[in-house]
N, C-alpha and C. Protein backbone atom coordinates (compact mmCIF):
# COMPACT_ATOMS: atom_id res chain seq x y z
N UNK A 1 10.23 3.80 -15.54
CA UNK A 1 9.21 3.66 -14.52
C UNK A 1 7.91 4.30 -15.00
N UNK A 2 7.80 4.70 -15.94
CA UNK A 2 6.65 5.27 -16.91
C UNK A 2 5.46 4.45 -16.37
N UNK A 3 4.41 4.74 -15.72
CA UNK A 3 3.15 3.78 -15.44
C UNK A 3 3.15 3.23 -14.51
N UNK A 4 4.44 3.23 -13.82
CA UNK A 4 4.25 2.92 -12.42
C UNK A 4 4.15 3.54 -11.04
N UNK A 5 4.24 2.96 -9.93
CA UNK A 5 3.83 3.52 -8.99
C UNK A 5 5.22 4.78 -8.16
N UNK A 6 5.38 5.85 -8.38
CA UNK A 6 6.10 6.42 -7.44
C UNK A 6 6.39 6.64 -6.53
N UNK A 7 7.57 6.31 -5.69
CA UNK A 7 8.03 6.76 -4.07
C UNK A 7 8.24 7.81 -3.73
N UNK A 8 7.72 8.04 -2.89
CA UNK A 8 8.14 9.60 -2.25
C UNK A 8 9.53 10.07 -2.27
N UNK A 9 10.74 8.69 -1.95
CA UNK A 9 11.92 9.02 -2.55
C UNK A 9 12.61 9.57 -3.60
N UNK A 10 11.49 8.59 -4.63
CA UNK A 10 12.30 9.15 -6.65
C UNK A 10 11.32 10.56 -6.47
N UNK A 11 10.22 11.02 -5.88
CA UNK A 11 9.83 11.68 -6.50
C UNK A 11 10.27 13.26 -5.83
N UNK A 12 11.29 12.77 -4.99
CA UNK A 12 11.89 14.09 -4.47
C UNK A 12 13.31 14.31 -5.37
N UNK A 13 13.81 13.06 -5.38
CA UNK A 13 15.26 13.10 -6.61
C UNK A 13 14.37 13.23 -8.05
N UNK A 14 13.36 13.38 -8.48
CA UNK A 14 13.24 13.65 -9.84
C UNK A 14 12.85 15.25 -9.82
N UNK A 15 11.94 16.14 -8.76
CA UNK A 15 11.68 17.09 -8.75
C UNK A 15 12.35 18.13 -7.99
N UNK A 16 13.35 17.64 -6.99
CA UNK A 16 14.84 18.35 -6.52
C UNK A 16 13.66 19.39 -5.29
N UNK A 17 12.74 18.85 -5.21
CA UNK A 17 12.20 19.17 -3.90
C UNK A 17 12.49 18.27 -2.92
N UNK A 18 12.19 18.61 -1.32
CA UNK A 18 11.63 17.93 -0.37
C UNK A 18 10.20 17.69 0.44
N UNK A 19 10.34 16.72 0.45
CA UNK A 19 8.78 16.42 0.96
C UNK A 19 8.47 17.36 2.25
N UNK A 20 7.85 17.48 3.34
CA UNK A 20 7.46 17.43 4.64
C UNK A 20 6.00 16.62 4.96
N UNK A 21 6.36 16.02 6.35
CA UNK A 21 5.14 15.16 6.59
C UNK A 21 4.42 16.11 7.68
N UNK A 22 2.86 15.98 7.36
CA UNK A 22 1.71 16.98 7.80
C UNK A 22 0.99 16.13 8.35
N UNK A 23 0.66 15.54 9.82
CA UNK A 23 -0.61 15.34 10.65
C UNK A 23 -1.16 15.45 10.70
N UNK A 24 -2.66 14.78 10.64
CA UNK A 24 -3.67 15.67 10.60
C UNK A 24 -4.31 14.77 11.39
N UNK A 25 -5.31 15.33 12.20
CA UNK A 25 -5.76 14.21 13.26
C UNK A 25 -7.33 13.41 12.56
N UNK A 26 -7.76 13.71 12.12
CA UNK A 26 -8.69 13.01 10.50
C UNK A 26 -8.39 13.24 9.61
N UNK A 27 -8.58 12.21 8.82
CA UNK A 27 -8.10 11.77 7.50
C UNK A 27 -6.66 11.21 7.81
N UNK A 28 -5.79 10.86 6.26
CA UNK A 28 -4.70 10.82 6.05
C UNK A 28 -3.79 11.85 6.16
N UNK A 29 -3.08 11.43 6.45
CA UNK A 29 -1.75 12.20 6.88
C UNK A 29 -1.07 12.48 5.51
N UNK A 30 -0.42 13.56 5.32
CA UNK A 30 -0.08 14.16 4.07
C UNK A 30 1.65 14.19 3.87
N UNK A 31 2.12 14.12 2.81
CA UNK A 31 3.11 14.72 2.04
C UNK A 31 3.28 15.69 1.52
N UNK A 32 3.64 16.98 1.66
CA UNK A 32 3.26 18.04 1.23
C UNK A 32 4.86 18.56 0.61
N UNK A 33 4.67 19.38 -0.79
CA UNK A 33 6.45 20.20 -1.24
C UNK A 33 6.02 21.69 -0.34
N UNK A 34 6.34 22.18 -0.48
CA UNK A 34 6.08 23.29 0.27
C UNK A 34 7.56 24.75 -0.93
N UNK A 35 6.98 25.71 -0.95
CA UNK A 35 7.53 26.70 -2.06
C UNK A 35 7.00 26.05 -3.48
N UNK A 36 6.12 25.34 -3.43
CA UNK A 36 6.25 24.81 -5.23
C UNK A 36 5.67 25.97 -6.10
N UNK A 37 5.71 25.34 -7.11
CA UNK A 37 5.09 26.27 -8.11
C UNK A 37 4.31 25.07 -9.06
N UNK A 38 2.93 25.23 -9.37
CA UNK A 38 2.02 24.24 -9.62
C UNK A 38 2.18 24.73 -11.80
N UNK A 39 2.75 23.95 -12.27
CA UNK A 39 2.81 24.56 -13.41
C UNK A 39 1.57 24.27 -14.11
N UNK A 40 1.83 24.02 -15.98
CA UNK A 40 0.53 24.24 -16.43
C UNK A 40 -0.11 22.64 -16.35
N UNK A 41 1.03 21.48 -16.07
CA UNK A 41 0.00 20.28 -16.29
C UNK A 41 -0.29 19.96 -14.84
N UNK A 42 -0.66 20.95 -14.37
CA UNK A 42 -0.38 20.36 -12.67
C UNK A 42 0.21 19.84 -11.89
N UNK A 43 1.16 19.85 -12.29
CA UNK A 43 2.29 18.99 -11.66
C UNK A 43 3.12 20.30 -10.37
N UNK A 44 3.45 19.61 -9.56
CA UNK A 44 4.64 20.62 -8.70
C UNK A 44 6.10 20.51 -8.61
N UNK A 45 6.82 21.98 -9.49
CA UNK A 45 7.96 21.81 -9.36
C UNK A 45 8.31 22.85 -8.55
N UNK A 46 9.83 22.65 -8.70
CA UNK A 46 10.77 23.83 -8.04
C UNK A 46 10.67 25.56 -8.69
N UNK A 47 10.27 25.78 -7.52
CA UNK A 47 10.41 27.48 -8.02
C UNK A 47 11.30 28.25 -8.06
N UNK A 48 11.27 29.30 -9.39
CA UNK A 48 12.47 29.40 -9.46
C UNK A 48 12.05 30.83 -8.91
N UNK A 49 11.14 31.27 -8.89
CA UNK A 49 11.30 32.98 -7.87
C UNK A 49 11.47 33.06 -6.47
N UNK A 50 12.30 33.87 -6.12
CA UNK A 50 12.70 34.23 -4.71
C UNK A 50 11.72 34.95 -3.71
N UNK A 51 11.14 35.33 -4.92
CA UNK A 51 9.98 36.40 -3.96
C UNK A 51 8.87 35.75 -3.70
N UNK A 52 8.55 35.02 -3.70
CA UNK A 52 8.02 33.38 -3.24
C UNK A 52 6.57 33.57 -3.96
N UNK A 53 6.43 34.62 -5.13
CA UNK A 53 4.94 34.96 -5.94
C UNK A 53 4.60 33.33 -6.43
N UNK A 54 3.61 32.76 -6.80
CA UNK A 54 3.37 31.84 -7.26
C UNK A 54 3.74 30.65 -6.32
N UNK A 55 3.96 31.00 -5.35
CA UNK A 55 4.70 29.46 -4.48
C UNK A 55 3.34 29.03 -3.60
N UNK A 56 2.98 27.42 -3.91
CA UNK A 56 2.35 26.77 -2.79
C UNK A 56 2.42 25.89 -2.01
N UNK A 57 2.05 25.43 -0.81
CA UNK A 57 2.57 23.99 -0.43
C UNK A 57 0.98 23.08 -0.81
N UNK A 58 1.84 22.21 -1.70
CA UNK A 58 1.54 21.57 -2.84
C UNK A 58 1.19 20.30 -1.80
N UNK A 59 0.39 19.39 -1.61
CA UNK A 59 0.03 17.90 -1.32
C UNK A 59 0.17 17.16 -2.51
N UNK A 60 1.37 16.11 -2.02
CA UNK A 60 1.72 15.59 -2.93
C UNK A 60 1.37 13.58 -2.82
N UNK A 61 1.28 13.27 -1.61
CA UNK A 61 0.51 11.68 -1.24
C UNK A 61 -0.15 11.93 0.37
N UNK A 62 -1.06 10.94 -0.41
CA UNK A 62 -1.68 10.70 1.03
C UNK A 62 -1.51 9.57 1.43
N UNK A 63 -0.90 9.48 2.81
CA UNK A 63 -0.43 8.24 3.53
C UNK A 63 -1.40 7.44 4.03
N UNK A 64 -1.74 6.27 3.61
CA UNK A 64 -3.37 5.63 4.44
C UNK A 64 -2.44 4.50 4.55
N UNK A 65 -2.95 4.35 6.09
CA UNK A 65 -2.18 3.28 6.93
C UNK A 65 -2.62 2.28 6.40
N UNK A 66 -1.97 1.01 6.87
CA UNK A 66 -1.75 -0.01 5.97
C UNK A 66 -1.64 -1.19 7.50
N UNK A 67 -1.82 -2.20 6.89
CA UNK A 67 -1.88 -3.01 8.55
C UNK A 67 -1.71 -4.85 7.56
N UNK A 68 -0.67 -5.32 8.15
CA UNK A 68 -0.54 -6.37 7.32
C UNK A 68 -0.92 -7.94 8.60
N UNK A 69 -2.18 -8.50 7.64
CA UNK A 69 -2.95 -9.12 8.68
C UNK A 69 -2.43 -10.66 8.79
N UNK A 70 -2.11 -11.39 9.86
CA UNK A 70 -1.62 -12.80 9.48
C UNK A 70 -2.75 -13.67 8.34
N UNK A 71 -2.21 -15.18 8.05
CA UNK A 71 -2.68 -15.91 7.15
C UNK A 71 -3.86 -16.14 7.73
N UNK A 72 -4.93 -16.52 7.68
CA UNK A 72 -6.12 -17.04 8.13
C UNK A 72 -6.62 -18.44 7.73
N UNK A 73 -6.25 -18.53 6.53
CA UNK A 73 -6.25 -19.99 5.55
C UNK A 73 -5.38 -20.42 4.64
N UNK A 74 -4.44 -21.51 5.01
CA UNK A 74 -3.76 -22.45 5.01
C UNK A 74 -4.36 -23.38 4.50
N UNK A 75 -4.74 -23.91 2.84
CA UNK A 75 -4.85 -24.44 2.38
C UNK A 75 -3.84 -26.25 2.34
N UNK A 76 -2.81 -25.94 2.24
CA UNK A 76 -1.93 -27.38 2.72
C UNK A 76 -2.29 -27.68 3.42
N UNK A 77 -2.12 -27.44 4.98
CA UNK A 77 -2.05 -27.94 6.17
C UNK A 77 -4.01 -28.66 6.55
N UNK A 78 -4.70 -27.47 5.65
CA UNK A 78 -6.21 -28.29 5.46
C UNK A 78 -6.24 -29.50 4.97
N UNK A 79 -5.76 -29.35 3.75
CA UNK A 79 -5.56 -30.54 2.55
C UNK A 79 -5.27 -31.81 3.02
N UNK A 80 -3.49 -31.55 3.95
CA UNK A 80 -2.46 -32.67 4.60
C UNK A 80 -4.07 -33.15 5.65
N UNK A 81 -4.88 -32.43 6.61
CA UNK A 81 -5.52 -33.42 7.51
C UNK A 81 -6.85 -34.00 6.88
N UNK A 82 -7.22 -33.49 5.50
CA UNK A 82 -8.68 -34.10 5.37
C UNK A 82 -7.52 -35.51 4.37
N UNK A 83 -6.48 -35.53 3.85
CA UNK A 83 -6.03 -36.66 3.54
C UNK A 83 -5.60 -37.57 4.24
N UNK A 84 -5.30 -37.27 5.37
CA UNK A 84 -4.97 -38.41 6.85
C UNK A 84 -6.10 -38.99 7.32
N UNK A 85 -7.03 -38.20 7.33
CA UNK A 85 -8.42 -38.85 8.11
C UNK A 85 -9.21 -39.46 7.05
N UNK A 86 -9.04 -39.71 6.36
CA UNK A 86 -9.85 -40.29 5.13
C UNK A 86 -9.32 -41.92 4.92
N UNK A 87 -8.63 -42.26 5.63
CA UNK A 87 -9.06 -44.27 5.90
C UNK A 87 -9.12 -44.22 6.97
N UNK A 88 -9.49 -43.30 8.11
CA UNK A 88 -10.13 -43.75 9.37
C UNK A 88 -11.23 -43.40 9.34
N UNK A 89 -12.10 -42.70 8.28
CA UNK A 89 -13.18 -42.82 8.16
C UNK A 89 -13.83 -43.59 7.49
N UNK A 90 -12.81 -44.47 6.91
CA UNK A 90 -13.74 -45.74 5.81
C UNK A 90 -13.85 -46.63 6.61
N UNK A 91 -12.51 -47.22 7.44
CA UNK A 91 -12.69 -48.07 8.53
C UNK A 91 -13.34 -47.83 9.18
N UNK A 92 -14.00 -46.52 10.20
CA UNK A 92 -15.08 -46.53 11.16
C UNK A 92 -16.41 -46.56 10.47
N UNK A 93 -16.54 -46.49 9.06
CA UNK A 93 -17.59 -46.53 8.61
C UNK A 93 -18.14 -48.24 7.84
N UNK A 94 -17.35 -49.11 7.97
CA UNK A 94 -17.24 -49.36 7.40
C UNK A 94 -18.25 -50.77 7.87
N UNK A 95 -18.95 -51.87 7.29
CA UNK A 95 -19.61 -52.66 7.95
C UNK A 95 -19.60 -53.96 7.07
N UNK A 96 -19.09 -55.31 7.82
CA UNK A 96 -18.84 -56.35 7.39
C UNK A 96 -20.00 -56.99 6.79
N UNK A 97 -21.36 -56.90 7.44
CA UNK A 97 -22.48 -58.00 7.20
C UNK A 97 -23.11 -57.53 5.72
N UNK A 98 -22.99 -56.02 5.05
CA UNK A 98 -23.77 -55.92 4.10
C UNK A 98 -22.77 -56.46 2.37
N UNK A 99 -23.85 -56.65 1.94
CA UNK A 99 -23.77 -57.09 0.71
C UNK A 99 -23.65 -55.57 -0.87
């Protein structure tokens, strides 16, 4: 999965943390580890001290709502009626007397 996009799922089974979800009434709503320890490439793992020195709650995604909008254009169903109406417009257009 190198380069791709991560789930909040793998990325709790790869770092043996748990997420918690954080509200916030502006902005996005957060994913946060909470005890992490931010090592040297920035990344947040599991801490291994008890005395919770070095521990932060780490933001780990930001949730931006998402809204999935119906089709608007229907290309076929365009296509299927400008090809139906196209010999009733030759016939109504159409005029016997010219040359």
């Amino acid at each position: 999965m190198r380069g791709g996009k991560i789930t909040p799922d793998e990325w709790e089974r790869r770092r043996g943390l748990r997420l918690r979800f954080v509200y916030r009434r502006r902005g996005p709503s957060l994913l946060v580890a909470d005890r992490a320890r931010i090592n040297t490439r920035g990344t947040a793992v599991a801490s291994r001290a008890k005395t919770g020195r070095n521990q932060v709650t780490a933001p780990i995604f930001l949730l931006v709502p998402q809204v999935k909008l119906p089709k608007r254009l229907d290309l076929d169903r365009d296509a299927e009626r400008a090809r139906d109406s196209v010999p009733g417009l030759i016939v109504a257009n159409w005029v016997e007397g010219r040359l």
